[in-house]
C-alpha atoms as a PDB file:
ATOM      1  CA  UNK A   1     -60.873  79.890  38.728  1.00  0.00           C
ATOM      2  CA  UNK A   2     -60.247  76.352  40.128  1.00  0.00           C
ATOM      3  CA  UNK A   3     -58.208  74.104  38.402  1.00  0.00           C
ATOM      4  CA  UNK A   4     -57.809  70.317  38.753  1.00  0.00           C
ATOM      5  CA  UNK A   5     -54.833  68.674  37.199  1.00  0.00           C
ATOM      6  CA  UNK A   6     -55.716  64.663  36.654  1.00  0.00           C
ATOM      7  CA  UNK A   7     -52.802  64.309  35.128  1.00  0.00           C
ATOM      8  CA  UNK A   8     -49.286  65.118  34.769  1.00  0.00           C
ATOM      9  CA  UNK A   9     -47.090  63.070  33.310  1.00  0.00           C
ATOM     10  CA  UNK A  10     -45.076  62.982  30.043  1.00  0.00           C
ATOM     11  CA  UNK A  11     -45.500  60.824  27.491  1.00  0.00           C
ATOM     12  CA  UNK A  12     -45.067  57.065  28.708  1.00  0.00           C
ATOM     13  CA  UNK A  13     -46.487  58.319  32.439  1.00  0.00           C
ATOM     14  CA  UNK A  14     -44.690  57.385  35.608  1.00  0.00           C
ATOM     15  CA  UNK A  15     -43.893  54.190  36.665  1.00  0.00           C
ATOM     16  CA  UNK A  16     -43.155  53.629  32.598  1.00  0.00           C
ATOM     17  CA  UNK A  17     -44.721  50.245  32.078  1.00  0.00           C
ATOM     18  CA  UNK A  18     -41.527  48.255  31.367  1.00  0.00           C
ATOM     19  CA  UNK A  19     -39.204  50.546  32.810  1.00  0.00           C
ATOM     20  CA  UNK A  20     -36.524  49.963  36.401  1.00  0.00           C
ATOM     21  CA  UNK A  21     -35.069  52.701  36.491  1.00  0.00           C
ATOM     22  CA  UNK A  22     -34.795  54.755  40.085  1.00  0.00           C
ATOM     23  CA  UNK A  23     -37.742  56.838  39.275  1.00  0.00           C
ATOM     24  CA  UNK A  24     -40.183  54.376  37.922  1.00  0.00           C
ATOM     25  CA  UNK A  25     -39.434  51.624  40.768  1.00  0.00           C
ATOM     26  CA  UNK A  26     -39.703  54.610  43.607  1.00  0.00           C
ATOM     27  CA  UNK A  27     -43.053  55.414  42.071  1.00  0.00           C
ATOM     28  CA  UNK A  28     -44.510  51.630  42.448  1.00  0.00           C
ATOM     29  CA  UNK A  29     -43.021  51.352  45.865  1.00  0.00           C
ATOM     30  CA  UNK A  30     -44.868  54.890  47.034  1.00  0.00           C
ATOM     31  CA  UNK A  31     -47.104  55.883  44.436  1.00  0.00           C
ATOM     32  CA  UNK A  32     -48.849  59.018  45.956  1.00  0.00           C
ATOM     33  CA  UNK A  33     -47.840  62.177  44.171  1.00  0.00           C
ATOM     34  CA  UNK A  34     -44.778  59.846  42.218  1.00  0.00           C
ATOM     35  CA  UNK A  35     -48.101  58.368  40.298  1.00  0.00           C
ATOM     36  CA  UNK A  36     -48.264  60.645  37.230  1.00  0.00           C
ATOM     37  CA  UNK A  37     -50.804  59.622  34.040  1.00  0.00           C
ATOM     38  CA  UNK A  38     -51.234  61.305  30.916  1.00  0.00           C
ATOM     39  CA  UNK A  39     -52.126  65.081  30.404  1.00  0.00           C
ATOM     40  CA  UNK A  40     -55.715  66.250  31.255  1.00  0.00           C
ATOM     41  CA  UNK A  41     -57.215  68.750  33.282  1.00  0.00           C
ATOM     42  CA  UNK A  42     -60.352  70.710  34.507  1.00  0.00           C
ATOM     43  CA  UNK A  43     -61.297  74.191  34.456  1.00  0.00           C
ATOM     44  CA  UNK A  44     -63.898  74.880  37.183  1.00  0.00           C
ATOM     45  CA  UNK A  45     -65.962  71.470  36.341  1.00  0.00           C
ATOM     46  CA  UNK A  46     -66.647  72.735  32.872  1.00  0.00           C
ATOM     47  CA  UNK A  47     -63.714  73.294  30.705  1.00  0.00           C
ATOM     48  CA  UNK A  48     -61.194  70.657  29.960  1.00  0.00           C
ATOM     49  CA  UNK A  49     -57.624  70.775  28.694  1.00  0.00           C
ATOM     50  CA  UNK A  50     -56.450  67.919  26.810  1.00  0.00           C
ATOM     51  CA  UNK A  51     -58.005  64.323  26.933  1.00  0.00           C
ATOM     52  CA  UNK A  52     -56.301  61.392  27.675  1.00  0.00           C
ATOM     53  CA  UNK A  53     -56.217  58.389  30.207  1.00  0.00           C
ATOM     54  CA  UNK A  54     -59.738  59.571  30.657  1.00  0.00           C
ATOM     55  CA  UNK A  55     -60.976  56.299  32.117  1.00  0.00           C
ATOM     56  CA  UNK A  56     -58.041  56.016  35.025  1.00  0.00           C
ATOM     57  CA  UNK A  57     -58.986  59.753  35.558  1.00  0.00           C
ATOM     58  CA  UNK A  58     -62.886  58.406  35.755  1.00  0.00           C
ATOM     59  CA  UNK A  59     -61.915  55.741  38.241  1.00  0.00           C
ATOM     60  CA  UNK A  60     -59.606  56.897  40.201  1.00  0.00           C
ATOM     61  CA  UNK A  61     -60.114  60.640  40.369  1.00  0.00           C
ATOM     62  CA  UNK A  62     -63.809  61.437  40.062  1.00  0.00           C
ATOM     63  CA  UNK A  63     -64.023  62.776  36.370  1.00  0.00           C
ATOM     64  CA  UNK A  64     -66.996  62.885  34.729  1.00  0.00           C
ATOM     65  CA  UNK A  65     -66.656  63.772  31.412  1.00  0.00           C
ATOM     66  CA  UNK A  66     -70.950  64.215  31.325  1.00  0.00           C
ATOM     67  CA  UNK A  67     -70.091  67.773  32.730  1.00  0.00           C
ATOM     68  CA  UNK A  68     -67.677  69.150  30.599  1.00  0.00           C
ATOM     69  CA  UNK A  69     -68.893  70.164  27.136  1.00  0.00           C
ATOM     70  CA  UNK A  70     -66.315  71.967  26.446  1.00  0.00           C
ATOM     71  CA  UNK A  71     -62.155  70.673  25.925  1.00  0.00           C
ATOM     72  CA  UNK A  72     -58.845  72.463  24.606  1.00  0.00           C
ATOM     73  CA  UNK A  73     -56.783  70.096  23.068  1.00  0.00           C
ATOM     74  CA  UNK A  74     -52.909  71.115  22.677  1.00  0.00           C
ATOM     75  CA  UNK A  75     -52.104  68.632  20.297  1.00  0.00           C
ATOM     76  CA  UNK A  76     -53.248  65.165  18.476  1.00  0.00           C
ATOM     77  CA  UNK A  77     -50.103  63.110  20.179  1.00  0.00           C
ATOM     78  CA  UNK A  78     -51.723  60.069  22.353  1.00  0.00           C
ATOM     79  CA  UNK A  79     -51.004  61.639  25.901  1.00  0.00           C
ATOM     80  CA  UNK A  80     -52.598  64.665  24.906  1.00  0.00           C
ATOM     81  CA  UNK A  81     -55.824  63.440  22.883  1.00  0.00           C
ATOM     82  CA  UNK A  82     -56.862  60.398  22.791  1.00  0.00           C
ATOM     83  CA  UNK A  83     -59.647  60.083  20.095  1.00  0.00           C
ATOM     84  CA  UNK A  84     -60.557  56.354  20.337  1.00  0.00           C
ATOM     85  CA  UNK A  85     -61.928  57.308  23.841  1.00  0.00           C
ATOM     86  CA  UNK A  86     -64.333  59.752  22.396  1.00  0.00           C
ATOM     87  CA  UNK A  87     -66.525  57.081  19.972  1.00  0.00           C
ATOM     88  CA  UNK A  88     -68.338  55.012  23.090  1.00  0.00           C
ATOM     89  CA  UNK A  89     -71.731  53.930  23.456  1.00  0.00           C
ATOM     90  CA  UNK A  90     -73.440  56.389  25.643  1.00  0.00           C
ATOM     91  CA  UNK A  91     -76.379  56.124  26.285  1.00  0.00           C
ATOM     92  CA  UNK A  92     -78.783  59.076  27.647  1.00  0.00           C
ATOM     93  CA  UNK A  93     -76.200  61.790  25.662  1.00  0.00           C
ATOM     94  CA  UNK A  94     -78.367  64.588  24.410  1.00  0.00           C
ATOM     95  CA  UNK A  95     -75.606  67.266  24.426  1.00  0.00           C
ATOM     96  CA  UNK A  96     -72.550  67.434  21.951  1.00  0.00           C
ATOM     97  CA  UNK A  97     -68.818  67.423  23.245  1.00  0.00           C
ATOM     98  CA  UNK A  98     -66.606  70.242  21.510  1.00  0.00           C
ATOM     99  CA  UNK A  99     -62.973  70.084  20.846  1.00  0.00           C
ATOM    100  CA  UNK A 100     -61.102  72.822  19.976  1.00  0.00           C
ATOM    101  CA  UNK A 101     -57.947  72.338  18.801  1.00  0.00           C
ATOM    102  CA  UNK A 102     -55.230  73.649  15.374  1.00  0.00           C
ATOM    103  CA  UNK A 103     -56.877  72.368  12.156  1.00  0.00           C
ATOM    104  CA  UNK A 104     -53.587  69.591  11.714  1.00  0.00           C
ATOM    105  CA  UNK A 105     -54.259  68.431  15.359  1.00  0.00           C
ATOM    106  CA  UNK A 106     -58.009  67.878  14.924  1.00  0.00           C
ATOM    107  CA  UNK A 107     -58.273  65.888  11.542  1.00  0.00           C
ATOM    108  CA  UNK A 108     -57.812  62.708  13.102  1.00  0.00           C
ATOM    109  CA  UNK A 109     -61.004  63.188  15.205  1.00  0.00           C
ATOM    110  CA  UNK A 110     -63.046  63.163  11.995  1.00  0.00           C
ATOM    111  CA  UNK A 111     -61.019  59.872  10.666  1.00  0.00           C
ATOM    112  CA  UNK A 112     -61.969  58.178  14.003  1.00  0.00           C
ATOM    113  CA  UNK A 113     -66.036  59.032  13.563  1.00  0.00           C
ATOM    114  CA  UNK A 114     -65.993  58.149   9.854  1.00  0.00           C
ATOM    115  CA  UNK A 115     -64.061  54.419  11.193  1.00  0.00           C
ATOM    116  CA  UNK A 116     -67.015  53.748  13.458  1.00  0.00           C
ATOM    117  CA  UNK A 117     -69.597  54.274  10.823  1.00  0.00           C
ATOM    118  CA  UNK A 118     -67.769  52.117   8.664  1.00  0.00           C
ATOM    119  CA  UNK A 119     -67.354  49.609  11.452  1.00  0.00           C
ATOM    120  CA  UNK A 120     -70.766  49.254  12.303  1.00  0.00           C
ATOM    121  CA  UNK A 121     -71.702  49.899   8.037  1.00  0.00           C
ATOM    122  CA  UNK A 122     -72.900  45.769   7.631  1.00  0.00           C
ATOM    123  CA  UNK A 123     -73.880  45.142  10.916  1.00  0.00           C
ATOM    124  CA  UNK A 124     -77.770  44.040  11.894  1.00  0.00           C
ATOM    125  CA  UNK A 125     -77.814  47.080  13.913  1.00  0.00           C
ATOM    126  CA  UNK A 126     -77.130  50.198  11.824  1.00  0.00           C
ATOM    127  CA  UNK A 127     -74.693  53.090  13.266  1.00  0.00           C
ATOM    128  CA  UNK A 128     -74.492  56.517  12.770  1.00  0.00           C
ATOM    129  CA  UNK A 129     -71.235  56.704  14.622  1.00  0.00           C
ATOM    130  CA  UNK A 130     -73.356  59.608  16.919  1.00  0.00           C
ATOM    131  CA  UNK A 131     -73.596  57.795  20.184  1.00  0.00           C
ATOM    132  CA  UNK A 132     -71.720  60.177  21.584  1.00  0.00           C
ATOM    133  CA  UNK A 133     -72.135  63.415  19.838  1.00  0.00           C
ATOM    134  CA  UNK A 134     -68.884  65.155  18.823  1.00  0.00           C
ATOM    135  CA  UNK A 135     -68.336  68.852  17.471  1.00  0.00           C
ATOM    136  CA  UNK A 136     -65.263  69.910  15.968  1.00  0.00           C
ATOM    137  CA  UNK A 137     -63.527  73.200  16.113  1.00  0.00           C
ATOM    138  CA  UNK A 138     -60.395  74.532  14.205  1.00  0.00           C
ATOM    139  CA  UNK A 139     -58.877  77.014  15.726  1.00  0.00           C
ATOM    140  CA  UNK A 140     -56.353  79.817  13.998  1.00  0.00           C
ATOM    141  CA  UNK A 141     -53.554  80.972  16.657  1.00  0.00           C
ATOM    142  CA  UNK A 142     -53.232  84.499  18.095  1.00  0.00           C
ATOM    143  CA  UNK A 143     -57.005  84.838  17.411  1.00  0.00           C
ATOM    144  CA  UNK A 144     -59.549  85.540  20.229  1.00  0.00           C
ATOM    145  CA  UNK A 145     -62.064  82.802  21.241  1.00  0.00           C
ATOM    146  CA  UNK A 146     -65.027  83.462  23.796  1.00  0.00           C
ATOM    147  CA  UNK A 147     -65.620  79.460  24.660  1.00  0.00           C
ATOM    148  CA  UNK A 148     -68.059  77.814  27.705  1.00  0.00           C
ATOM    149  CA  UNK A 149     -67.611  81.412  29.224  1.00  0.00           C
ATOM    150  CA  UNK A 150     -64.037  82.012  28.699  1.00  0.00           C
ATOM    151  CA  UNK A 151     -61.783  84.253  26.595  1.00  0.00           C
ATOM    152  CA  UNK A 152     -59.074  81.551  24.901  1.00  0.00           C
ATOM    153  CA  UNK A 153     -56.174  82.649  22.788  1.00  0.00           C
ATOM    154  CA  UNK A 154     -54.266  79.912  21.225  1.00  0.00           C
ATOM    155  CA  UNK A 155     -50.492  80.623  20.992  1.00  0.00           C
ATOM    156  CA  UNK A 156     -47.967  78.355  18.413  1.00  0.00           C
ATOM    157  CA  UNK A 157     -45.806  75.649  20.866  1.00  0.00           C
ATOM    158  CA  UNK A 158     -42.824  74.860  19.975  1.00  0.00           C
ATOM    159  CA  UNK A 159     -43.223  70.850  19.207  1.00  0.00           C
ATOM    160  CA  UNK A 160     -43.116  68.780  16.541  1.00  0.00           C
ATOM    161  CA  UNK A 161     -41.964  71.166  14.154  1.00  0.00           C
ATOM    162  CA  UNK A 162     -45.350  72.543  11.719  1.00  0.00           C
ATOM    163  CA  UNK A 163     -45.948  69.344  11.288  1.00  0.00           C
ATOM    164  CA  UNK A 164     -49.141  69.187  13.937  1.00  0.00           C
ATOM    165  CA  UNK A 165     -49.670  73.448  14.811  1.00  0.00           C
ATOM    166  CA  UNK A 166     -49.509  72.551  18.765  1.00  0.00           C
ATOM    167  CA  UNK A 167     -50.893  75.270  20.665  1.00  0.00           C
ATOM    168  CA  UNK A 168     -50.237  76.808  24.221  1.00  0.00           C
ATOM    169  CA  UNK A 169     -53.250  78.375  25.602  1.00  0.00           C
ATOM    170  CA  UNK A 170     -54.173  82.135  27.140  1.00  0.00           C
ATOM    171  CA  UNK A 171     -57.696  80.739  29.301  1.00  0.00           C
ATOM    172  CA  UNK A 172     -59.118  84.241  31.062  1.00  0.00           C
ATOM    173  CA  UNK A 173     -62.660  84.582  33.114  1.00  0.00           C
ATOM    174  CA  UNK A 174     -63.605  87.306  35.876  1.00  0.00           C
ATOM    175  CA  UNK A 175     -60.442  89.109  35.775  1.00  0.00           C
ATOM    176  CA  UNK A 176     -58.390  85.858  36.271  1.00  0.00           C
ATOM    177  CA  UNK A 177     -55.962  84.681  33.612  1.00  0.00           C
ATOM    178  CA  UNK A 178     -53.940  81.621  32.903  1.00  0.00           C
ATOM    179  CA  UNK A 179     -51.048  80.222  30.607  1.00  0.00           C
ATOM    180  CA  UNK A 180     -51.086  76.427  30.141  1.00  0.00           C
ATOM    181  CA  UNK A 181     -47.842  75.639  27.833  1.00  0.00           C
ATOM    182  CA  UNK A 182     -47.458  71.781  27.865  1.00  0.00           C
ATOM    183  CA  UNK A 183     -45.392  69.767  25.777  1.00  0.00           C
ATOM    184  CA  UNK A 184     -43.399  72.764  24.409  1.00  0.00           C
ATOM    185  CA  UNK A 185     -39.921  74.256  24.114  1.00  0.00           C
ATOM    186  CA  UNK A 186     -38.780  77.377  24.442  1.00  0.00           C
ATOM    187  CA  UNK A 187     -41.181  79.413  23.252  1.00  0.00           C
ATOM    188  CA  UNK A 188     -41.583  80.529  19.468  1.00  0.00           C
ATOM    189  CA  UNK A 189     -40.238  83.924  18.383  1.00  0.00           C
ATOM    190  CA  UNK A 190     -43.920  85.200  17.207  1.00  0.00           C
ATOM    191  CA  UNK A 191     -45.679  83.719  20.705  1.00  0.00           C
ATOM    192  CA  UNK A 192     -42.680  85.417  22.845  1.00  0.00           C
ATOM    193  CA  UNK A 193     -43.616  88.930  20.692  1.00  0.00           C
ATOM    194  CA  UNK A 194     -47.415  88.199  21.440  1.00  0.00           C
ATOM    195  CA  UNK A 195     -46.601  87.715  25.235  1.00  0.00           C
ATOM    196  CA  UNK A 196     -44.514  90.914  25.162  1.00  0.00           C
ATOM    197  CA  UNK A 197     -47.234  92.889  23.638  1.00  0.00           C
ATOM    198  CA  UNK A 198     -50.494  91.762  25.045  1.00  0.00           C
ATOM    199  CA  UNK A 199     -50.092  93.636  28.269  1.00  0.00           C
ATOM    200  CA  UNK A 200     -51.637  90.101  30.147  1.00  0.00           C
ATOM    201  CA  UNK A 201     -50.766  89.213  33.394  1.00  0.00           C
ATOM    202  CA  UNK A 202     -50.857  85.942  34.600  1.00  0.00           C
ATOM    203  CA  UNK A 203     -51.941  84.430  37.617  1.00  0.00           C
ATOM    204  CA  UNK A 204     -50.589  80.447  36.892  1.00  0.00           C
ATOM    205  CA  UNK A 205     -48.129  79.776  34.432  1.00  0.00           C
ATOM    206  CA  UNK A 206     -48.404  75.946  34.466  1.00  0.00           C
ATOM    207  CA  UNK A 207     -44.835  75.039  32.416  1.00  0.00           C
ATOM    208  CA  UNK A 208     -43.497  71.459  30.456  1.00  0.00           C
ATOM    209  CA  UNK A 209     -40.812  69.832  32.550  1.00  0.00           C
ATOM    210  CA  UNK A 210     -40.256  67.148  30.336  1.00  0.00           C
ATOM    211  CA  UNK A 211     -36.452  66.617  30.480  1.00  0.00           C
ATOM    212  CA  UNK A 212     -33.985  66.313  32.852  1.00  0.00           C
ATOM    213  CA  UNK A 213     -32.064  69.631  34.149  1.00  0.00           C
ATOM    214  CA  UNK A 214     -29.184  70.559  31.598  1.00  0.00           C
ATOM    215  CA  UNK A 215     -29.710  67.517  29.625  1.00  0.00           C
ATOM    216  CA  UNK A 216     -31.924  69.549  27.074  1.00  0.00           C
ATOM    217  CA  UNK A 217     -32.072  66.960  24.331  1.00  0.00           C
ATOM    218  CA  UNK A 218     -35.287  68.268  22.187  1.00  0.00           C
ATOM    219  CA  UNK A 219     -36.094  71.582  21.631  1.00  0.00           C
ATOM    220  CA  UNK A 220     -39.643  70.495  22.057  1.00  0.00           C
ATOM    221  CA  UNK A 221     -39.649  70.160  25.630  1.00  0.00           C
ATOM    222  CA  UNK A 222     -38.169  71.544  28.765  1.00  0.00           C
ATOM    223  CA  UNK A 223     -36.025  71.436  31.804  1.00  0.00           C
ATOM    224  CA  UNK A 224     -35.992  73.609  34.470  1.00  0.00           C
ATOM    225  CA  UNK A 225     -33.858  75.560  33.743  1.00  0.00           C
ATOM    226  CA  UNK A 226     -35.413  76.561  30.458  1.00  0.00           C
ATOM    227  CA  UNK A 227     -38.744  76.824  32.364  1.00  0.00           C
ATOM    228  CA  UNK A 228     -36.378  79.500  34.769  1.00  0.00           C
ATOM    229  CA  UNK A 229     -35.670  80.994  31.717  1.00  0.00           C
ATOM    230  CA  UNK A 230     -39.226  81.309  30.233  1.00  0.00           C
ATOM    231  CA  UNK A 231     -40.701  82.500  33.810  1.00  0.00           C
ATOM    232  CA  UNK A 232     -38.154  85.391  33.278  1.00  0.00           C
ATOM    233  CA  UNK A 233     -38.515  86.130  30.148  1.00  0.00           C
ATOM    234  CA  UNK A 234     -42.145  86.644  30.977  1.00  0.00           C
ATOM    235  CA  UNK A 235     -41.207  88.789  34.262  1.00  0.00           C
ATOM    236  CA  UNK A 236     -39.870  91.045  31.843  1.00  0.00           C
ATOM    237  CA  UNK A 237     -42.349  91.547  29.943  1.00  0.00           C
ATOM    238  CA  UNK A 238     -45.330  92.075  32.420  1.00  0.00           C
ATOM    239  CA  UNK A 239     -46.827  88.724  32.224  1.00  0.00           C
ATOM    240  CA  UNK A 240     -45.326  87.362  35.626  1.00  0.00           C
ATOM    241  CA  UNK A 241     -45.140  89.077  39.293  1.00  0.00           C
ATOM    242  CA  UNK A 242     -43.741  87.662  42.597  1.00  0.00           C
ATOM    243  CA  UNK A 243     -48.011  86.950  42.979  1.00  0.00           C
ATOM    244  CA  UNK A 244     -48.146  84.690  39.722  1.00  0.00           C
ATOM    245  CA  UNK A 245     -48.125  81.042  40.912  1.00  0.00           C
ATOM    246  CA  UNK A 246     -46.381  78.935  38.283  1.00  0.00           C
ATOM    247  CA  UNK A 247     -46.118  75.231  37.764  1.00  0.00           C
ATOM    248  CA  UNK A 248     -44.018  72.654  36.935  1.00  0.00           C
ATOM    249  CA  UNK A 249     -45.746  69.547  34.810  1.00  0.00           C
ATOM    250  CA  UNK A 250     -45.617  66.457  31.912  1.00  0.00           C
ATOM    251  CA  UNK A 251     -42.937  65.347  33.796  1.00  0.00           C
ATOM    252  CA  UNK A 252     -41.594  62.137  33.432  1.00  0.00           C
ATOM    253  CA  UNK A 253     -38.806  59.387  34.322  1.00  0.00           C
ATOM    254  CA  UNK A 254     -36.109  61.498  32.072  1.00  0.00           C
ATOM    255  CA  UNK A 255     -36.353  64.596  34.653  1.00  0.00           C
ATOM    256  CA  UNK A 256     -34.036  61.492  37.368  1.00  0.00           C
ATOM    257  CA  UNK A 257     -36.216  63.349  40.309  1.00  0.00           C
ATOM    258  CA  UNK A 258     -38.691  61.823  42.610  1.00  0.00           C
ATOM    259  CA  UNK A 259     -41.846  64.491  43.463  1.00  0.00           C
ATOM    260  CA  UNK A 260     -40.500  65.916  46.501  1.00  0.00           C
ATOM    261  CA  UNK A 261     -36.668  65.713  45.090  1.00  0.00           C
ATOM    262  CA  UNK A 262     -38.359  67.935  42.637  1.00  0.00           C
ATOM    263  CA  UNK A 263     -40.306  70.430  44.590  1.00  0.00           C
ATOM    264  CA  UNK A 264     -37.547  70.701  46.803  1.00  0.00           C
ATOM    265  CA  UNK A 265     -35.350  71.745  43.907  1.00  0.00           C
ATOM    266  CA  UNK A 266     -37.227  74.359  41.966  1.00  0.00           C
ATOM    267  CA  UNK A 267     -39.327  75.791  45.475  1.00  0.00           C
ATOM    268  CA  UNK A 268     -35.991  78.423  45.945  1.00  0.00           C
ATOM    269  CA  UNK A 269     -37.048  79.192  42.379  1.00  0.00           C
ATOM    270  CA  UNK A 270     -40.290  80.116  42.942  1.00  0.00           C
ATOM    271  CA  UNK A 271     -42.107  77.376  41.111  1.00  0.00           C
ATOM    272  CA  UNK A 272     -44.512  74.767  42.251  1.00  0.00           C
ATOM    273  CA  UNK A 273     -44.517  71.047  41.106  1.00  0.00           C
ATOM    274  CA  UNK A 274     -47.709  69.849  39.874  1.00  0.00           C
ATOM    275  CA  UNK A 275     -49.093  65.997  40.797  1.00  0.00           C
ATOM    276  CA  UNK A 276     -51.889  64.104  39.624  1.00  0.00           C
ATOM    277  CA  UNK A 277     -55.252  65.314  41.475  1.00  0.00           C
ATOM    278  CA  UNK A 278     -53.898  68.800  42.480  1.00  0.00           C
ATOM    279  CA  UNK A 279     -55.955  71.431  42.939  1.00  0.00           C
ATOM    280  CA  UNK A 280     -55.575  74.961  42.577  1.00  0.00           C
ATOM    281  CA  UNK A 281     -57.891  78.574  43.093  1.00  0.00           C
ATOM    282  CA  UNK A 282     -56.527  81.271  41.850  1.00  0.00           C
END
């Protein structure tokens, strides 16, 4: 599997638009890897995880959201979905997109089609809201999902309380498996049984590294040092081996590290720091 990360920043992104602190101004003096948008990335060119600051990703990346068919989202928070960017004009689209996400994550979608019916309800030209076709998919956590050619297992995150049902994501094809757990804490008690149990072993772990190192102040993030603790937790279970490759991402202005500050810090550890446009084959 090949995966391209277009973007890995926390919420706000790096440089934060109004923001001077030491992070934020290093990133506009050297951009580079210090550049981080909002969460998205690629599968192999087909599948997508999360979708948001599409467009920069289009310009500035190479995206083209005409191939992929087919996106996990973790949760309905703006840097991880960002529905408004879904109900264009397109022109030529045959082919529906599907989204996949909890059913309390994925009701706004709906909302958003039903506004641009309504929007374009009096006009001249009548609207369907269908210019770009959209298909909706709820799914229930722990279950099994065979989607765009791979097995997904959606796993409770620790965010946000029940309030939205974020999900971390099992993605598995040709013997190859992955665990993508963004914009969570520690994880759950059930989804730390389910890890223990499933006999799956990973070849990326990419992690949240939301918060700065021993300043933990949300459960519904991480540090490092929680991400340490995770990686662990999962050694002893199975999931992880001195071969799994795991990364470091959503990381923002709050983790007080520049990129390489970073990597240097957590390479000892055996973790990797992900940057907008990486690429990885595993």
């Amino acid at each position: 599997m090949k995966i391209k990360y277009y973007g890995t920043g926390a919420g706000a992104g790096v440089p934060e638009i109004f923001c001077s602190c030491r992070v934020c101004e290093y990133a506009r003096a050297h951009k580079g890897k210090d550049y981080r948008t909002r969460s998205q990335a690629v599968i192999d060119g087909v599948l997508g995880v999360d979708y948001s600051d599409v467009f920069q990703h289009t310009l500035h990346y190479g995206l083209d959201m005409r191939d992929i068919k087919h996106v996990l989202i973790t949760h309905n928070h703006y840097d991880h979905f960002m529905s408004a960017d879904i109900i264009s004009r397109a022109v030529g689209m045959t082919e529906p997109i599907h989204f996949y996400f909890s059913e309390k994550s994925g009701a706004g979608l709906a909302k958003s089609v039903q506004a641009r019916k309504e929007a374009f309800a009096s006009g001249a030209r009548k609207c369907n809201g269908n210019e770009v076709l959209v298909e909706t998919h709820f799914l229930e956590k722990k279950e099994v999902y065979e989607i765009a050619g791979y097995t997904v297992i959606p796993l409770l995150a620790r965010h946000n309380g029940d309030k939205l049902d974020a999900y971390i994501y099992i993605i598995q094809k040709d013997g190859k498996s992955i665990l993508w757990a963004h914009d969570t804490g520690k994880f759950r008690t059930e989804t730390k049984e389910y890890l223990k149990e499933c006999g799956i072993r990973f070849d990326m772990v990419s992690l949240d590294c939301t918060l700065k190192r021993g300043d933990q102040i949300t459960s519904g993030h991480m540090d490092v040092d929680w991400c340490l603790e995770m990686v662990e937790l999962m050694r002893e279970y199975g999931n992880v081996d001195d071969k799994t490759r795991i990364f470091l991402s959503h990381i923002g202005h709050l983790v007080e590290r520049t990129h390489d500050e970073l990597a240097a810090e957590v390479a000892p550890l055996g973790m990797e720091v992900a940057y907008d446009g990486l690429e990885v084959e595993i």
